[in-house]
C-alpha atoms as a PDB file:
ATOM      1  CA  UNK A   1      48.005  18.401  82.487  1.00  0.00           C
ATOM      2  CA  UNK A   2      44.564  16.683  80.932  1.00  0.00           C
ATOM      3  CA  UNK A   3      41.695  17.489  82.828  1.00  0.00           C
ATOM      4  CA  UNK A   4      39.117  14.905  82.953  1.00  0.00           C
ATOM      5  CA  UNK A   5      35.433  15.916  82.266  1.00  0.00           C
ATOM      6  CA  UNK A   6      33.092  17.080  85.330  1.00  0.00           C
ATOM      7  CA  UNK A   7      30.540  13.982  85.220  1.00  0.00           C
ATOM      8  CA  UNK A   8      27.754  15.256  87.904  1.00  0.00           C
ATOM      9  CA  UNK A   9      28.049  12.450  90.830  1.00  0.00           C
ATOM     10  CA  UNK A  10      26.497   8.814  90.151  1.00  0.00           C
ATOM     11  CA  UNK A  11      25.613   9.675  86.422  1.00  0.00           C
ATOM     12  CA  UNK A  12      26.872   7.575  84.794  1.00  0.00           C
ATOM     13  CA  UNK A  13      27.045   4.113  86.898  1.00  0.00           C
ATOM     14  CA  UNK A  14      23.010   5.772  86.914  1.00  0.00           C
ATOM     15  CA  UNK A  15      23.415   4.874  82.984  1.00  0.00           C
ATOM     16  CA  UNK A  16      25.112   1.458  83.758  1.00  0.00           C
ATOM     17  CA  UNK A  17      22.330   0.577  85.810  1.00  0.00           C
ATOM     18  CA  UNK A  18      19.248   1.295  83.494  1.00  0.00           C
ATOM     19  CA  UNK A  19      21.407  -0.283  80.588  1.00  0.00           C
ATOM     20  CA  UNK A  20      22.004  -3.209  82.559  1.00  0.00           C
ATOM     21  CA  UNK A  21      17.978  -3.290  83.852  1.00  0.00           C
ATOM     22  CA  UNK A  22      17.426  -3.246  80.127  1.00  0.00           C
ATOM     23  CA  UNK A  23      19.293  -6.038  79.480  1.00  0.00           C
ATOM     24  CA  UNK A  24      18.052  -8.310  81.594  1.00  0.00           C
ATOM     25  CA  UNK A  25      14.555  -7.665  80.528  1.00  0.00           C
ATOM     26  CA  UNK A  26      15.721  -8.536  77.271  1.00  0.00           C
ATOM     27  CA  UNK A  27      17.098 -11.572  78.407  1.00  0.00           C
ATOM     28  CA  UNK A  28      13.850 -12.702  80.797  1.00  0.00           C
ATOM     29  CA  UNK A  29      12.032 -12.071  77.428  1.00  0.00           C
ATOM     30  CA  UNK A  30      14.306 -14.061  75.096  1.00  0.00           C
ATOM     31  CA  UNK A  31      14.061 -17.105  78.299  1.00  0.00           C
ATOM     32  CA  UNK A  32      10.163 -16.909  77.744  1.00  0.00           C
ATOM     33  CA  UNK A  33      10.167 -16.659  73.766  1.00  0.00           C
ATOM     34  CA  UNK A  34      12.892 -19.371  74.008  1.00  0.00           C
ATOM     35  CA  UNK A  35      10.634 -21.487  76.329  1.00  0.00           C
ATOM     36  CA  UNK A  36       7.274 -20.977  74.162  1.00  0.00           C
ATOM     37  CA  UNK A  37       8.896 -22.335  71.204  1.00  0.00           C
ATOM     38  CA  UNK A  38      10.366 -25.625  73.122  1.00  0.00           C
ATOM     39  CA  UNK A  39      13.380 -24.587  72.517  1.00  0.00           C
ATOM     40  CA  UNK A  40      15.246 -25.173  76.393  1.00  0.00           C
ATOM     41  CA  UNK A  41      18.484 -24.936  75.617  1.00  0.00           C
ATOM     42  CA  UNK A  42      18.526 -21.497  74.136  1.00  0.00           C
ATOM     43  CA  UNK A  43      16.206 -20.629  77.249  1.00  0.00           C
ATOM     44  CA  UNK A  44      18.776 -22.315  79.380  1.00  0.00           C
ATOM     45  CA  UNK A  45      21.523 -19.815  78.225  1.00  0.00           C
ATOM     46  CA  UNK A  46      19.357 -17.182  78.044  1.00  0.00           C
ATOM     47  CA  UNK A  47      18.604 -17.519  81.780  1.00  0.00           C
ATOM     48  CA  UNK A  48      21.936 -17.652  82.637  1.00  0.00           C
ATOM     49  CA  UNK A  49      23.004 -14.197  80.632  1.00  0.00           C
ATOM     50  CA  UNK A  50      19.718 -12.899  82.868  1.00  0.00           C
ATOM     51  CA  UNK A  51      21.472 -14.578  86.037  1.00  0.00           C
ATOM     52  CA  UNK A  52      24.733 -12.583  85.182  1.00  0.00           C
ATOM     53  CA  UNK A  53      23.018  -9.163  84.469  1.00  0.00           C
ATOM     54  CA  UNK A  54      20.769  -9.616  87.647  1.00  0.00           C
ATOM     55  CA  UNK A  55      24.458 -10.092  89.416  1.00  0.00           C
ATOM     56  CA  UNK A  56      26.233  -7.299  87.619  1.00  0.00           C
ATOM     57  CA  UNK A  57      22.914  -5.122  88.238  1.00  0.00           C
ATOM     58  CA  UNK A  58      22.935  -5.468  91.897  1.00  0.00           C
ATOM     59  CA  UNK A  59      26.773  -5.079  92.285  1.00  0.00           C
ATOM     60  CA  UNK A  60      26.084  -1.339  90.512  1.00  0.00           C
ATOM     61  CA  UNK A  61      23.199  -0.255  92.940  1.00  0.00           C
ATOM     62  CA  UNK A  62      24.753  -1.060  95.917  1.00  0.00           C
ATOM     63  CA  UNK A  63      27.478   1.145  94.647  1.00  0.00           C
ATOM     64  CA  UNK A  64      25.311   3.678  93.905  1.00  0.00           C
ATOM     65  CA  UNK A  65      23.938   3.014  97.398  1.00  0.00           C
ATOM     66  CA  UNK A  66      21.930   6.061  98.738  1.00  0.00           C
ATOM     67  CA  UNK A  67      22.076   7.715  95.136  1.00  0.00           C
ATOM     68  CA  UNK A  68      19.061   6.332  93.466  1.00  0.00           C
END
């Protein structure tokens, strides 16, 4: 029988959520970079990668819930 590593509670949807904070930042950034160069289309998709971090984001904190 495989045992499964002991992963102290939350740590690692912890790391999900500060990777996927990253992210977005990165995006927001790109949308802005995108946006200074007249370039709307790129800052179109760019906002909607941000849109779908924001979304994934939230959907990991409320799991975390009381944890952070």
């Amino acid at each position: 029988m495989r045992k499964e590593p002991r992963i102290e509670r939350g740590t690692s949807v912890q790391s999900l959520s500060g990777a996927l904070a990253s992210f977005g930042k990165i995006a927001r950034e790109a949308i802005g970079k995108s946006n200074e160069l007249g370039d709307a289309v790129s800052a179109d998709i760019f906002a909607e990668i941000s849109r779908g971090a924001e979304k994934w984001l939230w959907m990991v904190q409320a799991h975390l819930g009381g944890v952070l």
